[in-house]
C-alpha atoms as a PDB file:
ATOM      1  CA  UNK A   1      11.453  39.978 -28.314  1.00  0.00           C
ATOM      2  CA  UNK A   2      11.520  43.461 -26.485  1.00  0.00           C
ATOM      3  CA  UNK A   3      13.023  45.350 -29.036  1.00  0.00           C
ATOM      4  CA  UNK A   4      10.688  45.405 -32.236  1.00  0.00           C
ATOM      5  CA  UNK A   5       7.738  46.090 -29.514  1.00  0.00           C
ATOM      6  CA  UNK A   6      10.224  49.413 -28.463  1.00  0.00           C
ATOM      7  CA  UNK A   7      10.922  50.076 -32.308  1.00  0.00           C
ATOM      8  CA  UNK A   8       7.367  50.088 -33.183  1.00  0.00           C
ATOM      9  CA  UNK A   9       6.398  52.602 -30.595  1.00  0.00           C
ATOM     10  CA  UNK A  10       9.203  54.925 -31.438  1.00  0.00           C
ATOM     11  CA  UNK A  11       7.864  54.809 -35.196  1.00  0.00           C
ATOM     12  CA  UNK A  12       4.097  55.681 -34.119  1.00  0.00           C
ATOM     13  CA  UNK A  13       5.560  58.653 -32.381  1.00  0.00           C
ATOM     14  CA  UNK A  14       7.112  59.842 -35.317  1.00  0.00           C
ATOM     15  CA  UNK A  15      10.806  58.539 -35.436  1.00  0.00           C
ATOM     16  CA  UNK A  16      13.184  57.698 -37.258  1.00  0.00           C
ATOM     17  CA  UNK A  17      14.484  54.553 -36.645  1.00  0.00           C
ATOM     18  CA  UNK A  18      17.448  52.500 -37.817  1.00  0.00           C
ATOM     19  CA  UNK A  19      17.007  48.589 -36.601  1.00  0.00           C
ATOM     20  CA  UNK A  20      21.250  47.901 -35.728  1.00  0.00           C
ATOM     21  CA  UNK A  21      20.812  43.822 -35.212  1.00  0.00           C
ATOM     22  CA  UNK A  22      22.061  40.335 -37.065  1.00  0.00           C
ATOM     23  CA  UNK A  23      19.202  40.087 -39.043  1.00  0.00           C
ATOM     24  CA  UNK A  24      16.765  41.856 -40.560  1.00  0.00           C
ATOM     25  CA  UNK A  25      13.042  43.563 -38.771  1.00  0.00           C
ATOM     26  CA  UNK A  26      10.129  42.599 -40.085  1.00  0.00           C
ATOM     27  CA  UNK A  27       8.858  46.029 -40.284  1.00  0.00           C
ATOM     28  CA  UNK A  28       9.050  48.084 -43.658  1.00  0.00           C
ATOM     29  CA  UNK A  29       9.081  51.109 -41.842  1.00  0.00           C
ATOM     30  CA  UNK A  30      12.552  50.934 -40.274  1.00  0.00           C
ATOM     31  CA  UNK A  31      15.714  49.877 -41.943  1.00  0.00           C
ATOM     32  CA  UNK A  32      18.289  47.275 -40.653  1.00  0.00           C
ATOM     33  CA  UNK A  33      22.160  47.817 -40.587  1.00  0.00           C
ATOM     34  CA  UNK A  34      23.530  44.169 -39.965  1.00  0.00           C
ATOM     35  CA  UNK A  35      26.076  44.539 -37.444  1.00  0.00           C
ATOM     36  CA  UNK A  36      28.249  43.057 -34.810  1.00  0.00           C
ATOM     37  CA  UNK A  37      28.438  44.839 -31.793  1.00  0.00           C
ATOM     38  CA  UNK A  38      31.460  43.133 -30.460  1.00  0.00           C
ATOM     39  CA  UNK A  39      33.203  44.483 -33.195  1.00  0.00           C
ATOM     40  CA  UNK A  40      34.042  48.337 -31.744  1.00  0.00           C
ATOM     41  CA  UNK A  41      34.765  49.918 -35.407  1.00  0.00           C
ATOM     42  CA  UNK A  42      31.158  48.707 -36.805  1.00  0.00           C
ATOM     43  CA  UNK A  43      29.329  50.126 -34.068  1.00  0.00           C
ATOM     44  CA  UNK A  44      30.563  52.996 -34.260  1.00  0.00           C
ATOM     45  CA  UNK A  45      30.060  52.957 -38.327  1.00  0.00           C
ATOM     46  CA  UNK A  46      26.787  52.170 -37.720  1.00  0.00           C
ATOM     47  CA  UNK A  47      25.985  54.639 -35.617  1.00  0.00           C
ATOM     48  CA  UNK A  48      27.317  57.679 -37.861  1.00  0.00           C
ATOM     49  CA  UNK A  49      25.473  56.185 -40.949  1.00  0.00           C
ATOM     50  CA  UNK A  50      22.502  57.348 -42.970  1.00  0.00           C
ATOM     51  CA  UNK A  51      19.182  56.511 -40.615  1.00  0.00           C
ATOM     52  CA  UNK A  52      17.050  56.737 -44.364  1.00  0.00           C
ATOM     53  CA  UNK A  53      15.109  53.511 -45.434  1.00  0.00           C
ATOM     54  CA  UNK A  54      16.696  53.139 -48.995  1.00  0.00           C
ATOM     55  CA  UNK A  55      20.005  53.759 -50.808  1.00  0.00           C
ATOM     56  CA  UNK A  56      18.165  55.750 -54.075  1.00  0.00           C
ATOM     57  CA  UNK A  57      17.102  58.455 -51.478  1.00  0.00           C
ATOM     58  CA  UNK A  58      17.523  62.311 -52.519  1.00  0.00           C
ATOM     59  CA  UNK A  59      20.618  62.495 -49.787  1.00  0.00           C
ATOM     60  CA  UNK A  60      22.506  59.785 -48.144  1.00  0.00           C
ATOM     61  CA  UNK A  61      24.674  62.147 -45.767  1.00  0.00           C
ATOM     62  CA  UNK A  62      24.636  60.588 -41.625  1.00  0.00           C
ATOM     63  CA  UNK A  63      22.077  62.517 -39.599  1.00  0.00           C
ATOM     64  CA  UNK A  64      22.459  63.706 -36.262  1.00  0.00           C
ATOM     65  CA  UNK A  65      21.313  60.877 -33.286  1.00  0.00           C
ATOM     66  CA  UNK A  66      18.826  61.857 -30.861  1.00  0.00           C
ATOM     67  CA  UNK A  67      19.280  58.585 -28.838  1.00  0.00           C
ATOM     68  CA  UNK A  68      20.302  55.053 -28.779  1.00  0.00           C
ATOM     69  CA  UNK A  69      18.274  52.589 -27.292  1.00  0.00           C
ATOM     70  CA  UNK A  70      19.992  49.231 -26.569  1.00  0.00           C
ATOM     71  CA  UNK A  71      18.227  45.628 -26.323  1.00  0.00           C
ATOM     72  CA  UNK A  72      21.073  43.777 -27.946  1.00  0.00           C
ATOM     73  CA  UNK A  73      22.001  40.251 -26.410  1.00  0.00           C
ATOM     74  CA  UNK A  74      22.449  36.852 -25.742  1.00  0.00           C
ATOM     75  CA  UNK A  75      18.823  37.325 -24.116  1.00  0.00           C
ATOM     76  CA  UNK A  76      19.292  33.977 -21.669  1.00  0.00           C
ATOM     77  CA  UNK A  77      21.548  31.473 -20.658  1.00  0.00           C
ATOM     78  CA  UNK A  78      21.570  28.092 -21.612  1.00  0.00           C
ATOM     79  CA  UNK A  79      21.630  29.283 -25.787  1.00  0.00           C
ATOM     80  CA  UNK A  80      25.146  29.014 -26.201  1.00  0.00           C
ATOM     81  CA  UNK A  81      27.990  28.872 -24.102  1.00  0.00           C
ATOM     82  CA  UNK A  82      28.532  30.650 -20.770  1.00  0.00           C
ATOM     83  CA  UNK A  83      31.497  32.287 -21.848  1.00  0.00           C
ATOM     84  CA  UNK A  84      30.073  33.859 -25.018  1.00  0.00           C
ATOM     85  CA  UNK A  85      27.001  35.064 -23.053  1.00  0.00           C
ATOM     86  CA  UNK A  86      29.150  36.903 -20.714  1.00  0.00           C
ATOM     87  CA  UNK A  87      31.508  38.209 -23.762  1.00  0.00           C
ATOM     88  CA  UNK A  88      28.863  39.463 -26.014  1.00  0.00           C
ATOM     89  CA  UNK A  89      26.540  41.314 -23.623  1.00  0.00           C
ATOM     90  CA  UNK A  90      29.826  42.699 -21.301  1.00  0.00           C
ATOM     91  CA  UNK A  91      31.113  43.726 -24.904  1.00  0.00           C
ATOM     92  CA  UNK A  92      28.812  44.740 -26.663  1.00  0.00           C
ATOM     93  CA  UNK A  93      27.176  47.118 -24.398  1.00  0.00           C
ATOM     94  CA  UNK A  94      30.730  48.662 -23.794  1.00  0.00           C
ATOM     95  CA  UNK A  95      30.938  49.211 -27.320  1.00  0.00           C
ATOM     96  CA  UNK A  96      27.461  50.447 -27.766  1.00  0.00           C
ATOM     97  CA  UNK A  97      28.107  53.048 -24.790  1.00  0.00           C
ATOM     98  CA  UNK A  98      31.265  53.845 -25.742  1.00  0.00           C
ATOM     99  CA  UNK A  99      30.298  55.019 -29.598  1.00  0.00           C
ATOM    100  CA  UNK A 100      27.034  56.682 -28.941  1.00  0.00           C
ATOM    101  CA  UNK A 101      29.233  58.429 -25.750  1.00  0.00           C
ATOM    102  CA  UNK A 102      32.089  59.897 -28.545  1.00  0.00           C
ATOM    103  CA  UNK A 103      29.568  60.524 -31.317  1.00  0.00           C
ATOM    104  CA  UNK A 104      28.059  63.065 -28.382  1.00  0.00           C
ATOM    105  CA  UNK A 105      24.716  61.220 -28.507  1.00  0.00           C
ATOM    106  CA  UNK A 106      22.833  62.873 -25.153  1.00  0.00           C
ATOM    107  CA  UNK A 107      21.010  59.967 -24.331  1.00  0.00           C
ATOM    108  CA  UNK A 108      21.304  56.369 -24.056  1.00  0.00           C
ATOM    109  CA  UNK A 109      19.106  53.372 -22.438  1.00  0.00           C
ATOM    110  CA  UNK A 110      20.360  49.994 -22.012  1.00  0.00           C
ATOM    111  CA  UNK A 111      18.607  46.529 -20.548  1.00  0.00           C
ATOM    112  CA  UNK A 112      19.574  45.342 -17.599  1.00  0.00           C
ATOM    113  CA  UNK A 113      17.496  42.691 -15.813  1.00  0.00           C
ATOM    114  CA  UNK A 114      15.641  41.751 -13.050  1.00  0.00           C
ATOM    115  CA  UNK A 115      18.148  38.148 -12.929  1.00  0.00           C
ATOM    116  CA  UNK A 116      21.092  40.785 -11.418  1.00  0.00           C
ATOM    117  CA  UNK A 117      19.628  40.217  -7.973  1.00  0.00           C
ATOM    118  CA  UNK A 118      20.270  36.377  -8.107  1.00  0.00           C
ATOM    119  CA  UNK A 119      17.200  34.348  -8.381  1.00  0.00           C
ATOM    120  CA  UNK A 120      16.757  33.399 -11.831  1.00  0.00           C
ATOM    121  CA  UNK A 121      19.763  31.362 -12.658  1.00  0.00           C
ATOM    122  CA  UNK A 122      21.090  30.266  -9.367  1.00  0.00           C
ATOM    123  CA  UNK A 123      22.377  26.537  -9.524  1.00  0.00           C
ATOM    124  CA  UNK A 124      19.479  26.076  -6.481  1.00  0.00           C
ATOM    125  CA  UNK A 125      16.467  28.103  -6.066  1.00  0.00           C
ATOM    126  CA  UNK A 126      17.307  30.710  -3.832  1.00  0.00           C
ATOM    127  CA  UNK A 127      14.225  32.699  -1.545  1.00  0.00           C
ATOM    128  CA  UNK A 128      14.290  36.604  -1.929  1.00  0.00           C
ATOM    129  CA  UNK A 129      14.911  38.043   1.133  1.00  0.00           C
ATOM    130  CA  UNK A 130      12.120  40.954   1.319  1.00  0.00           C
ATOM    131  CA  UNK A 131       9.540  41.637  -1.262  1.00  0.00           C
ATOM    132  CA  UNK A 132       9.279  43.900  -3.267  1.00  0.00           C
ATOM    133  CA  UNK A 133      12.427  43.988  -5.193  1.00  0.00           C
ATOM    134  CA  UNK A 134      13.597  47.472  -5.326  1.00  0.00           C
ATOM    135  CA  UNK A 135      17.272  49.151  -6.546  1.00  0.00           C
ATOM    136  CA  UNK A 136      18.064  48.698  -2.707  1.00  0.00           C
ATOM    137  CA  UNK A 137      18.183  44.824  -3.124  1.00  0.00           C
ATOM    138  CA  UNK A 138      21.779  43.211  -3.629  1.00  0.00           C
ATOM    139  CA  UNK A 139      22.701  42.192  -6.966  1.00  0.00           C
ATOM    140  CA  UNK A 140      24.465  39.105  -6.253  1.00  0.00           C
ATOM    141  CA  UNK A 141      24.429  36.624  -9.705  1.00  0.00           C
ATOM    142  CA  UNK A 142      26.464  33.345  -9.669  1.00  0.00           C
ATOM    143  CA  UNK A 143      25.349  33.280 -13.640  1.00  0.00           C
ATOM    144  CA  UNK A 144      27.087  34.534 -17.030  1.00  0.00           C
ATOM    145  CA  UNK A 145      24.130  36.022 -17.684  1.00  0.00           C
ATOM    146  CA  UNK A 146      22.982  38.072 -15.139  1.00  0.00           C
ATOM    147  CA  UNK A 147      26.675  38.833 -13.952  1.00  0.00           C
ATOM    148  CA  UNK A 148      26.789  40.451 -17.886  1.00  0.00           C
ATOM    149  CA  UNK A 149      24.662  42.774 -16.843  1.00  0.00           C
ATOM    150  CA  UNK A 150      25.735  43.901 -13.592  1.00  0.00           C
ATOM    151  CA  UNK A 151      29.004  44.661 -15.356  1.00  0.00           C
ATOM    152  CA  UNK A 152      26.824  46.767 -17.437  1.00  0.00           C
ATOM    153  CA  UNK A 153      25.258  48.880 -15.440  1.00  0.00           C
ATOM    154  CA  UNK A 154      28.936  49.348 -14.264  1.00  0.00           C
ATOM    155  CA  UNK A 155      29.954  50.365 -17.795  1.00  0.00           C
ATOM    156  CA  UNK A 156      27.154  52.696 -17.776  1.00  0.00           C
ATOM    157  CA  UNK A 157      27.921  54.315 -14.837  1.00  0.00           C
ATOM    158  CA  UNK A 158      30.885  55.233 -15.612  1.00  0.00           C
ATOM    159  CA  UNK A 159      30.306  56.927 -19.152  1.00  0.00           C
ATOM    160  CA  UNK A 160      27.958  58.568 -17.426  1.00  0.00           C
ATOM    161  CA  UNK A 161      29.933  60.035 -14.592  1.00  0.00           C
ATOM    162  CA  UNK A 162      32.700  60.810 -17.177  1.00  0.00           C
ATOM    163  CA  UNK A 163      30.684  62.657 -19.783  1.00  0.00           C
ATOM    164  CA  UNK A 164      27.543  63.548 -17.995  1.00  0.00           C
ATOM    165  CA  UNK A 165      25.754  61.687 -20.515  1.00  0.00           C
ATOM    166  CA  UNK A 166      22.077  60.513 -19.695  1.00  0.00           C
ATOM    167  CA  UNK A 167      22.274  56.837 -19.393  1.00  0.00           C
ATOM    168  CA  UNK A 168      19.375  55.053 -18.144  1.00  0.00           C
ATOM    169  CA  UNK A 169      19.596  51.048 -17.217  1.00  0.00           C
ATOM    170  CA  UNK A 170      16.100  49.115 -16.731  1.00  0.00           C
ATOM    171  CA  UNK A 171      16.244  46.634 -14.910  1.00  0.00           C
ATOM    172  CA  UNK A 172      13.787  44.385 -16.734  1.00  0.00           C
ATOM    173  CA  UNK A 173      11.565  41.356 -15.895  1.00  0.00           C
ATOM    174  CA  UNK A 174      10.047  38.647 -17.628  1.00  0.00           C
ATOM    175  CA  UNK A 175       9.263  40.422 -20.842  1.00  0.00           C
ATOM    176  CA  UNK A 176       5.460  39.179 -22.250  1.00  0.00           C
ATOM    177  CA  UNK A 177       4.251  39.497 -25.750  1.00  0.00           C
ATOM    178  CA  UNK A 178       0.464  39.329 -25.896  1.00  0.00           C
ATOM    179  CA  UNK A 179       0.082  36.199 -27.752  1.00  0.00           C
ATOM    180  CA  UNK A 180       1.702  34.948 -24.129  1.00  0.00           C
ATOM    181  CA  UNK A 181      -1.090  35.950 -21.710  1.00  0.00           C
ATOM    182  CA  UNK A 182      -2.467  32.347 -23.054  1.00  0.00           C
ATOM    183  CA  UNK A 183      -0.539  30.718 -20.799  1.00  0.00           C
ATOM    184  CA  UNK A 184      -0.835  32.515 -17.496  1.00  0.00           C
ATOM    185  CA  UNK A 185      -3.863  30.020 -16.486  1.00  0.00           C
ATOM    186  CA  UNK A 186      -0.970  27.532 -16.724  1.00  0.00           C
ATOM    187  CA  UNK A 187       1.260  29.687 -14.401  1.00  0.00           C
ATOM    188  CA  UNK A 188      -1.475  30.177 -11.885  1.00  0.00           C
ATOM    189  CA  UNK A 189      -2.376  26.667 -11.287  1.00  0.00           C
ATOM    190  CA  UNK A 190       1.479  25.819 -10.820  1.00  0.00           C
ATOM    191  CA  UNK A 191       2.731  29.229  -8.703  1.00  0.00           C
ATOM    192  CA  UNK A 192       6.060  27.710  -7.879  1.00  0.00           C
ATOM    193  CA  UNK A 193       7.055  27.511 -11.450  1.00  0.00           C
ATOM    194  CA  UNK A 194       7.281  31.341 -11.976  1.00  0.00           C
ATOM    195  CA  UNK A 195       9.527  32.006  -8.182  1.00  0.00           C
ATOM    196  CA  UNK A 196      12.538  31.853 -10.088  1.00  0.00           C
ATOM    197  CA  UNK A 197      11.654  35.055 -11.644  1.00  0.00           C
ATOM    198  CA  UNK A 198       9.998  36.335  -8.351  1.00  0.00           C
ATOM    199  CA  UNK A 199       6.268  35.752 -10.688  1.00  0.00           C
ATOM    200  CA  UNK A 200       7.377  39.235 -12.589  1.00  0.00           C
ATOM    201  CA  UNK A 201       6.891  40.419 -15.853  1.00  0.00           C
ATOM    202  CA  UNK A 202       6.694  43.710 -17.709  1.00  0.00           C
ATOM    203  CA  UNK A 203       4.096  43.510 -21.249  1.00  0.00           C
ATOM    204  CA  UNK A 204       6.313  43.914 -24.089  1.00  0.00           C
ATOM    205  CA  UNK A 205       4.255  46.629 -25.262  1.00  0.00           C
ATOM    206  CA  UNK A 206       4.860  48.615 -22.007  1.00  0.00           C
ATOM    207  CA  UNK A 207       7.952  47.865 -22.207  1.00  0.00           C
ATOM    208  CA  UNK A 208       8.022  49.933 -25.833  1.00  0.00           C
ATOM    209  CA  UNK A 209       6.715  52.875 -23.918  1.00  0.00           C
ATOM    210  CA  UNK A 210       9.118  53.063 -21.408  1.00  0.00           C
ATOM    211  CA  UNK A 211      12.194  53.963 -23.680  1.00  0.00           C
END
């Protein structure tokens, strides 16, 4: 959902983009590599491979990476099973880190998520205890989910303090497409629907922009 919105803006500034995902990107400007991130040796295959769109080009030789940009996951729980939420996020974002860190790729951005602090998937709905929510707030998940990412942030911090590498983790909310502001008459006449999420949300587009 976030991700072809971030891959389209890269593209209209001028990059070169190679889609890594489980299926292909409905966008002829950008190649897909299918890959599984939980598996350590394709990521980093993947991301030491050709970045072209086609395999007739003039040269297929790897280019250097500029930066990774990471959306990959189990985006929710409640899609499959608790334990494979946890296992593919936690593991693939260790394995995503972990390649772009020994290819030497400078800079990396990964998604965290605004459901770290608690709110979203607790078994009752809890109250925030101070509004705004800022990086001061305690991240205290009792989900798969959001407990995948706080291990993440963890993973990145710790590349980054052993390499120096630039990793940045956004800590995003409900991302909207704009085919979704249809329903935010819906959401206003029914505000208690949206406190689970602490009525957030980031425009996917924005969101694009950001990376």
């Amino acid at each position: 959902k976030a991700g072809r919105h971030v891959v389209q803006y890269l593209v209209e500034q001028g990059c070169q983009v190679l889609n890594i995902d489980t299926k292909p990107l409905d966008n002829p400007k950008v190649r897909t590599l299918i890959t599984d991130i939980t598996d350590s040796g394709q990521v980093f295959n993947a991301l030491s491979s050709y970045m072209g769109l086609h395999e007739f080009d003039p040269s297929l030789r790897p280019q250097p990476v500029d930066a990774v940009v990471h959306f990959a996951a189990i985006p929710r729980i409640m899609i499959t099973t608790d334990n494979e939420v946890f296992r593919i996020n936690a593991l693939g974002t260790y394995n995503v880190v972990e390649a772009a860190v020994k290819l030497g790729i400078r800079k990396i951005v990964i998604a965290s998520s605004e459901t770290t602090y608690g709110l979203v998937f607790a078994n009752e709905p809890r109250d925030p205890k101070y509004f705004p929510l800022d990086e001061e707030y305690d991240v205290d998940p009792m989900d798969s989910y959001a407990l995948s990412k706080v291990v993440n942030e963890k993973t990145a911090r710790a590349f980054a303090q052993r390499n120096g590498t630039d990793i940045y983790a956004l800590r995003i909310g409900n991302v909207i497409e704009p085919h979704e502001y249809s329903l935010f008459p819906k959401w206003f006449a029914d505000p208690g629907f949206r406190k689970r999420i602490a009525w957030s949300y980031v425009d996917a587009r924005d969101l694009g922009q950001i990376t």
